[in-house]
Protein backbone atom coordinates (compact mmCIF):
# COMPACT_ATOMS: atom_id res chain seq x y z
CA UNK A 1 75.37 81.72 78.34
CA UNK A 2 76.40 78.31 79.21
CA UNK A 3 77.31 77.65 75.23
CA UNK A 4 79.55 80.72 75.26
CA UNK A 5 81.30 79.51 78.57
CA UNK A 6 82.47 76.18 76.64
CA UNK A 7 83.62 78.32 73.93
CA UNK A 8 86.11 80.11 76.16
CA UNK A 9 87.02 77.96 78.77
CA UNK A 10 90.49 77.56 78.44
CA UNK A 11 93.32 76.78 80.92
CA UNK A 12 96.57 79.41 80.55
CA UNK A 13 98.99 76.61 80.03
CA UNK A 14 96.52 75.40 77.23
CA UNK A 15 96.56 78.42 75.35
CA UNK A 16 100.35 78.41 75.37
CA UNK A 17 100.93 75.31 74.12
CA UNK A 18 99.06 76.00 70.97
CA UNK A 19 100.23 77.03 67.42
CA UNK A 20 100.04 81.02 66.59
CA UNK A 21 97.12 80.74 65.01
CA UNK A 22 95.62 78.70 67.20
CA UNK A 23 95.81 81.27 70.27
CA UNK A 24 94.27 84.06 67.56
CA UNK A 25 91.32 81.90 67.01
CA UNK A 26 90.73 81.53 71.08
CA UNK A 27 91.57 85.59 71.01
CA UNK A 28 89.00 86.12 68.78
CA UNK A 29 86.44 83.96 70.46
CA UNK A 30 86.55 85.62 73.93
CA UNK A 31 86.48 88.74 72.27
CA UNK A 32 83.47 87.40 70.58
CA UNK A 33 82.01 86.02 73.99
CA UNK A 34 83.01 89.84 75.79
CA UNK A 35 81.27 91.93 73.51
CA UNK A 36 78.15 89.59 73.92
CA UNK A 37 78.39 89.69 77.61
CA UNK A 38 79.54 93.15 78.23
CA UNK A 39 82.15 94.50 81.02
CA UNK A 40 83.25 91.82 83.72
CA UNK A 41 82.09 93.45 86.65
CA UNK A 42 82.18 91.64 89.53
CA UNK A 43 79.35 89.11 90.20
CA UNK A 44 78.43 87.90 94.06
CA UNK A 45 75.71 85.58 94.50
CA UNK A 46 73.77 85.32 98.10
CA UNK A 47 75.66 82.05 99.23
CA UNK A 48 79.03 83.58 98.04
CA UNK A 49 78.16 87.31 99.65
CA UNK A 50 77.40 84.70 102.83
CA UNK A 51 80.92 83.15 102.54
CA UNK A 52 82.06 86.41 102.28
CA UNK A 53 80.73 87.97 105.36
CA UNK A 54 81.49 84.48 107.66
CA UNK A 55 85.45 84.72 106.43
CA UNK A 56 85.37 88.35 107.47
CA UNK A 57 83.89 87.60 111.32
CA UNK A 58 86.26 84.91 111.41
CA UNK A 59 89.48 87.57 110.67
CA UNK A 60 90.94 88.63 114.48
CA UNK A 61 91.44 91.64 114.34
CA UNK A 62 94.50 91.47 116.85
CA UNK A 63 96.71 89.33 114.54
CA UNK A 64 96.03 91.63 111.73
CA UNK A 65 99.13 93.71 113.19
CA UNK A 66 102.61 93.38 113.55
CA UNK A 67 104.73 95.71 114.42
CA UNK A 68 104.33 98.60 112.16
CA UNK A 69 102.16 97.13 109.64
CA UNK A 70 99.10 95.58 108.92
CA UNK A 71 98.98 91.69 107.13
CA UNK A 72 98.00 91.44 103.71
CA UNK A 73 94.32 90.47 103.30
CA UNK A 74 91.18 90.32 100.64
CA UNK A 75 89.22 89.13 102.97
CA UNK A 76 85.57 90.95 102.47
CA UNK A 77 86.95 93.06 99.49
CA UNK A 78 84.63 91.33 96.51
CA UNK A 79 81.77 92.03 98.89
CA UNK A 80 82.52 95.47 99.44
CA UNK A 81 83.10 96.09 95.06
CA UNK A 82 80.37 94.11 93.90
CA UNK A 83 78.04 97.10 95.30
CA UNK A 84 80.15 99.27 93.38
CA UNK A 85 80.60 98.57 89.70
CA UNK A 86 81.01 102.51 88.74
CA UNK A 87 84.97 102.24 90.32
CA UNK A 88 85.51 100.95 86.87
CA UNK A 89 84.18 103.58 85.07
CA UNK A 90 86.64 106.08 87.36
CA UNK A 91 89.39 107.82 85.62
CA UNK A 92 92.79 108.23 87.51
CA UNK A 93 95.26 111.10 87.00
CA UNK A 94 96.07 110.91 83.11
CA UNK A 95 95.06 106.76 83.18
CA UNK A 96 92.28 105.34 81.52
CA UNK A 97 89.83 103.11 83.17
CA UNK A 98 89.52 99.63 82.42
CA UNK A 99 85.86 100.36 81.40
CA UNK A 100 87.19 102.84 78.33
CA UNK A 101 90.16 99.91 77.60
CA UNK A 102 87.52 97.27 77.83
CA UNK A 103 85.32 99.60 75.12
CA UNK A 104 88.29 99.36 72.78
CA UNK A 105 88.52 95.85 70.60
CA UNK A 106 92.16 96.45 70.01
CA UNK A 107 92.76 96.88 73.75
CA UNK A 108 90.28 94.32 75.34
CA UNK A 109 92.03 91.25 72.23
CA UNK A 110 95.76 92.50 73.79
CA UNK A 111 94.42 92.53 77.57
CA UNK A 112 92.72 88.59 76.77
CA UNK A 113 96.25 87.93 75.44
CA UNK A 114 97.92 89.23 78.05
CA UNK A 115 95.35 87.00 80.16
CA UNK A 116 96.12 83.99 78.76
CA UNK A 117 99.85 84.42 79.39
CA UNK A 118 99.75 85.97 83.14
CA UNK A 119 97.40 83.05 84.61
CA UNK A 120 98.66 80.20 83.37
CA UNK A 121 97.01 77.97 85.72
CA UNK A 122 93.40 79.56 85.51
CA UNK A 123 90.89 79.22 83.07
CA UNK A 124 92.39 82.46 82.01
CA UNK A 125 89.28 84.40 79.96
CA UNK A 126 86.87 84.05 83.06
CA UNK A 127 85.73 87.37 84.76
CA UNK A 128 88.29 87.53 87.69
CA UNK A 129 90.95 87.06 84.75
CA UNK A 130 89.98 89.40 82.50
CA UNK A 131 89.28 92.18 84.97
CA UNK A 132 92.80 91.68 86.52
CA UNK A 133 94.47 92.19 83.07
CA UNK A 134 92.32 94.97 82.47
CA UNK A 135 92.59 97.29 85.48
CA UNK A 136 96.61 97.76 84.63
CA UNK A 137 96.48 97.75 80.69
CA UNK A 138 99.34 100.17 79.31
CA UNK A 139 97.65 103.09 80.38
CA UNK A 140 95.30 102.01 82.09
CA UNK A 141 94.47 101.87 86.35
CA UNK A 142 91.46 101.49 88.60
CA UNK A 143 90.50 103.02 91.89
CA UNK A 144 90.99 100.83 94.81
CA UNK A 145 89.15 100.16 97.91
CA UNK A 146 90.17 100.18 101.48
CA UNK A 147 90.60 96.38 103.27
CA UNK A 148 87.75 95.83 105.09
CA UNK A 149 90.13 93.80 107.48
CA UNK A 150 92.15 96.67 108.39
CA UNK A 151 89.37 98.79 109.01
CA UNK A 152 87.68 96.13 110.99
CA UNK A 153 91.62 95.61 112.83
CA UNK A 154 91.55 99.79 112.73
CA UNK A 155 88.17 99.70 114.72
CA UNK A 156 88.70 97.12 116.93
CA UNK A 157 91.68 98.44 118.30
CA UNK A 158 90.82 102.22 118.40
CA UNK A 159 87.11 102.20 119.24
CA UNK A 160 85.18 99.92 121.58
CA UNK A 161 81.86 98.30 121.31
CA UNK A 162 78.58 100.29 120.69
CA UNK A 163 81.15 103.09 119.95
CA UNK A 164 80.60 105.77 117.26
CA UNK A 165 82.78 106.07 114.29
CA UNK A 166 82.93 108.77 111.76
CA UNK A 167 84.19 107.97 107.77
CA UNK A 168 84.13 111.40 106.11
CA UNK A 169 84.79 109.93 102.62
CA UNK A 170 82.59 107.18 102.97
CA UNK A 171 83.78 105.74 99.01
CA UNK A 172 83.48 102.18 98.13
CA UNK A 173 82.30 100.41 101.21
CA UNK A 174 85.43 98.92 102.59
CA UNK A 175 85.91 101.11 106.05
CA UNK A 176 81.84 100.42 106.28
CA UNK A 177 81.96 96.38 106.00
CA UNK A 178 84.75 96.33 108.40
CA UNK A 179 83.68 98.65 111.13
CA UNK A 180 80.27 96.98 111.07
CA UNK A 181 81.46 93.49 111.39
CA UNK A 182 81.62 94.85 114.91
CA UNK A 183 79.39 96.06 117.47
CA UNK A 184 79.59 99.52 116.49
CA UNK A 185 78.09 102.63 115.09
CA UNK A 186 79.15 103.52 111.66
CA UNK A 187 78.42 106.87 109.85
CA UNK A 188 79.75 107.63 106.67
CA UNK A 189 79.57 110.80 104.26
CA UNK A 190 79.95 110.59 100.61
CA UNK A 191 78.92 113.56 98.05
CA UNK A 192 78.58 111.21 95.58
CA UNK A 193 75.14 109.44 94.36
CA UNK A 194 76.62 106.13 93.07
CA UNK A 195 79.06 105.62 96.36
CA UNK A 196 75.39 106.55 98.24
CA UNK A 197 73.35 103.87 96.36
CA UNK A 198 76.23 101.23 96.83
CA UNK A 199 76.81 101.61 100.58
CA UNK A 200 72.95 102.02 101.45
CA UNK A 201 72.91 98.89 99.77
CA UNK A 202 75.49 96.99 101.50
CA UNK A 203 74.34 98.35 104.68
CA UNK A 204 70.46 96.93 103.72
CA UNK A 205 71.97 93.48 103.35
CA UNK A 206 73.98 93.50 106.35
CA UNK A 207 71.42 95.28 108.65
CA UNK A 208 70.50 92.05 110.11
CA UNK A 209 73.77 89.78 109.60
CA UNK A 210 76.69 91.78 111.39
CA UNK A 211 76.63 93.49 114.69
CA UNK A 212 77.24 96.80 113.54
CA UNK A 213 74.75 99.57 112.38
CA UNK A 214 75.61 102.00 109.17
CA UNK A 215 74.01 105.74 108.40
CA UNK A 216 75.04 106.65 105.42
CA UNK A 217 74.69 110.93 104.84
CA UNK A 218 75.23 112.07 101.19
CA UNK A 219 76.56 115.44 100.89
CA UNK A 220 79.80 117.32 101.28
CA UNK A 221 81.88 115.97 104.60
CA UNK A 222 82.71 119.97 105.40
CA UNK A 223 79.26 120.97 105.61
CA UNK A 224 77.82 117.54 107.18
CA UNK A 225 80.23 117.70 110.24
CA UNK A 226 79.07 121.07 111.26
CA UNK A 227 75.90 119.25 112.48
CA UNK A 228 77.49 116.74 114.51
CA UNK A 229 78.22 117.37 118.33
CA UNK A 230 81.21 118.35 119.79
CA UNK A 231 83.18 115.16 121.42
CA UNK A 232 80.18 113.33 120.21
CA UNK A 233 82.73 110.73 117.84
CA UNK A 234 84.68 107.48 119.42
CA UNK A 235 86.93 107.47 116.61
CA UNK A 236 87.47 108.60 112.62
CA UNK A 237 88.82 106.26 110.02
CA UNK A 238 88.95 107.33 106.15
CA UNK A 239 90.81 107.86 103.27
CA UNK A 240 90.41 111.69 101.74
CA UNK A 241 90.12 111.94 98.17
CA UNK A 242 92.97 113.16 96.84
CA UNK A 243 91.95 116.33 95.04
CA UNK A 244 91.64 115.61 91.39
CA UNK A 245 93.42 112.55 91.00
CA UNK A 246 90.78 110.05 90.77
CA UNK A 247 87.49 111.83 89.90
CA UNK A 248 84.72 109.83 91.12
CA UNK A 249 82.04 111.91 89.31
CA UNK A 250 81.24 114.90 87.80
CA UNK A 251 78.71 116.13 90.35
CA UNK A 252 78.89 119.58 91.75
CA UNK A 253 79.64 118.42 95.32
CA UNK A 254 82.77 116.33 94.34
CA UNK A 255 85.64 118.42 96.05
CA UNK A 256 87.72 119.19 93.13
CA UNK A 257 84.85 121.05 91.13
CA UNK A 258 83.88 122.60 94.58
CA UNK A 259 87.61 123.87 94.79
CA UNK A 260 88.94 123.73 91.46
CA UNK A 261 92.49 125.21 92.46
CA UNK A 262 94.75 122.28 94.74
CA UNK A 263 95.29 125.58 97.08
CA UNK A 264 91.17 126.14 97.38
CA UNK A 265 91.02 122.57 97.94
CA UNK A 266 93.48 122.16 100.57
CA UNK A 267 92.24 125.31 102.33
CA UNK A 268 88.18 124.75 102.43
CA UNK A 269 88.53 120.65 102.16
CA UNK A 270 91.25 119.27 103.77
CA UNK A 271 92.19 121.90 106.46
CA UNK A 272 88.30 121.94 107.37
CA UNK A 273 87.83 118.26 107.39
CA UNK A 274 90.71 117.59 109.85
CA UNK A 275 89.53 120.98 111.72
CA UNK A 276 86.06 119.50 112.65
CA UNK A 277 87.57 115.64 113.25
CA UNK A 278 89.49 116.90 116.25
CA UNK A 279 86.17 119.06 117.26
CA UNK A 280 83.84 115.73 116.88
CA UNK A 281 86.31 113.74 118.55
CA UNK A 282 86.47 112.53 122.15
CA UNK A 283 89.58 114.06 123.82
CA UNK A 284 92.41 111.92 123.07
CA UNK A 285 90.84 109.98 120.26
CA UNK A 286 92.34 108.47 117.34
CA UNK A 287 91.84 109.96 113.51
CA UNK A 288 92.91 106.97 112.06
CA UNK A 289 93.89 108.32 107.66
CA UNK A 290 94.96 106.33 104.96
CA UNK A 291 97.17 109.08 102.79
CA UNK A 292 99.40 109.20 99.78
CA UNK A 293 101.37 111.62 97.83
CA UNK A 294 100.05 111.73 94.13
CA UNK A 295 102.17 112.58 91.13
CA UNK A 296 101.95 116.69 91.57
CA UNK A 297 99.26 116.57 94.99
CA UNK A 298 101.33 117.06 97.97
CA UNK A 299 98.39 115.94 100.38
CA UNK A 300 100.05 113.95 102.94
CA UNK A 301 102.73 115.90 103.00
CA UNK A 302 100.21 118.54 103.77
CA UNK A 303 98.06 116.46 106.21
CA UNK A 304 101.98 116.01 108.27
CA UNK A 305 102.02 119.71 108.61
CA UNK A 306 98.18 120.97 109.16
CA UNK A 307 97.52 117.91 111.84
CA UNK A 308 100.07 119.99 114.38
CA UNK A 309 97.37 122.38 116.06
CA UNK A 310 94.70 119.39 116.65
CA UNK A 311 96.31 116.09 116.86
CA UNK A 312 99.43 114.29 117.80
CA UNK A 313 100.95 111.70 115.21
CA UNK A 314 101.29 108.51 117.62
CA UNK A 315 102.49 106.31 114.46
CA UNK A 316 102.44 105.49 111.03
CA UNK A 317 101.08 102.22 109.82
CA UNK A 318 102.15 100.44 106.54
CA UNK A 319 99.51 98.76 104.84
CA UNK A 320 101.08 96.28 101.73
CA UNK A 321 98.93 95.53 98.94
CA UNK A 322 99.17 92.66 97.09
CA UNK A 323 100.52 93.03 93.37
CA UNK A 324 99.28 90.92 90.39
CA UNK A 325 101.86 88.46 89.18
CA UNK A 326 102.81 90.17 86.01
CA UNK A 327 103.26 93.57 87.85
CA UNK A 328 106.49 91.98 89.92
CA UNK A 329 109.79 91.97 88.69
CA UNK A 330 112.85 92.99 90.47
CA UNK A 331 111.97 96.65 90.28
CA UNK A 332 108.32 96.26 91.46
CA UNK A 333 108.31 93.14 94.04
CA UNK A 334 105.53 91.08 95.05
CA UNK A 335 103.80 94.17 97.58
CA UNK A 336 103.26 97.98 97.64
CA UNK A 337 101.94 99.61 100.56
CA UNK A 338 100.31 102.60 101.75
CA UNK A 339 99.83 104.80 104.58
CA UNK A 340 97.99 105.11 107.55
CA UNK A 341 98.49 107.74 109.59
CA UNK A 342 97.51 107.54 113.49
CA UNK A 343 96.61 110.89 115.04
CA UNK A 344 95.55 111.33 118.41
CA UNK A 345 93.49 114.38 119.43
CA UNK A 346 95.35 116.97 120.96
């Protein structure tokens, strides 16, 4: 391992400085070094999962707001995805994932080229590098995960400690690392056994290091609320999928082969998620949802109209996301955002 890291450790700047064929013989060799090494998922060793976890208790979650927004931070993220290397194996809408690109030697020689040129300052063939360059390849895209410091800001200020909150689409881990970095009760449900294995997981590790506990149900978030108490939940944070725009597996439970139509979907899904939040929650308790509007899948749009007989939309949060340097130009500037939607129980 070490001998291949000396064959491809090269700064950026390097790179660019050197004759045409030059840069194809450095191509070559990281493609070389790749193949040998497989896909650059992300790596985490205990001292660095430590550093991880201390930078995340050391986030306040009061400054994480401003007005109507919430600050930009990674903070706990590479914790949260290094449980969960199948989010690169995820397909989104008509995209690719970077696992499929990565498969491809054509793709995975342009994507170390496009390295080279988009981190001039890095030893630009390293993991971090290539996965970057990978994840928005032509066609290609990758499933994100929620901030674990907004969830932890989300928490803080709409639960209190040894409260009980409620993540109905449990996903990648970043709502669970967050709320637990705080004394409180976390229960997530996920339908899907790789999100399961990943946040029982996570949740092992940090059992004994944060102050928070984590249940983690797997099986379908309509059915699993039934058997929760009424007013029995302090608060709800999540993200719903988005019917089939990112298909997380091929299970039976996933939603979208449960409800194969968008109309099923929004009907016995979406409508009967936010149905039982407002019967779980406390009166006048916040459902705290991160929501988009997919190319062709109307949900938030939907979620503004079916909240109105359960809950009361106090605000809307923005939440920017960083962009990767060679994703800016004056079109597409150096953040997008998302939503979160605040919705207090009727």
């Amino acid at each position: 391992m070490a001998k291949h890291d000396k064959e491809v450790r090269m700064m950026g700047r390097d790179w660019l400085n050197l004759s045409s064929r030059q840069r194809s013989l450095w191509v070559e060799r990281a493609v070389r070094y790749w193949r040998g090494r497989g896909f650059p998922y992300v790596e985490l060793s205990h001292d660095e999962a430590e550093r991880e976890i201390l930078s995340l208790l050391r986030c306040v979650p009061q400054k994480m707001f401003t007005r109507d927004s919430l600050r930009v931070s990674t903070v706990g993220l590479r914790l949260a995805n290094y449980y969960h290397p199948q989010m690169w194996h995820v397909p989104v809408h008509d995209y690719k994932a970077p696992f499929e690109s990565f498969q491809d030697d054509a793709c995975l020689r342009e994507c170390i080229r496009n390295s080279f040129r988009s981190f001039p300052d890095s030893n630009s063939v390293n993991a971090r590098c290539l996965r970057a360059t990978l994840k928005s390849y032509r066609r290609t895209t990758r499933v994100s995960n929620f901030r674990p410091t907004v969830a932890r800001a989300l928490c803080d200020r709409y639960s209190d400690a040894g409260g009980k909150v409620l993540d109905f689409s449990a996903g990648y881990g970043g709502r669970l690392l967050g709320c637990v970095s705080l004394p409180r009760n976390y229960i997530g449900i996920d339908p899907c056994t790789a999100q399961v294995t990943g946040l029982r997981a996570m949740a092992k590790l940090l059992k004994h290091k944060l102050p928070g506990t984590a249940t983690i149900i797997q099986g379908c978030a309509e059915d699993e609320m039934l058997n929760f108490h009424r007013n029995s939940f302090d608060f709800v944070v999540s993200s719903p999928p988005f019917f089939n725009h990112e298909r997380y597996a091929e299970e039976p439970t996933q939603s979208y082969i449960r409800y194969p139509s968008y109309e099923q979907w929004r009907k016995h899904f979406l409508e009967a998620v936010l149905r039982e939040c407002h019967r779980v929650l406390k009166p006048g308790r916040i459902l705290a949802l991160s929501a988009t509007n997919p190319p062709g899948i109307p949900v938030m749009a939907d979620i503004l109209e079916m909240h109105k007989p359960w809950f009361r939309l106090q605000r809307v949060i923005k939440m920017p996301i960083y962009r990767l340097p060679f994703q800016c130009n004056r079109a597409a500037r150096a953040f997008k955002s998302a939503s979160i939607l605040i919705l207090a129980k009727s």
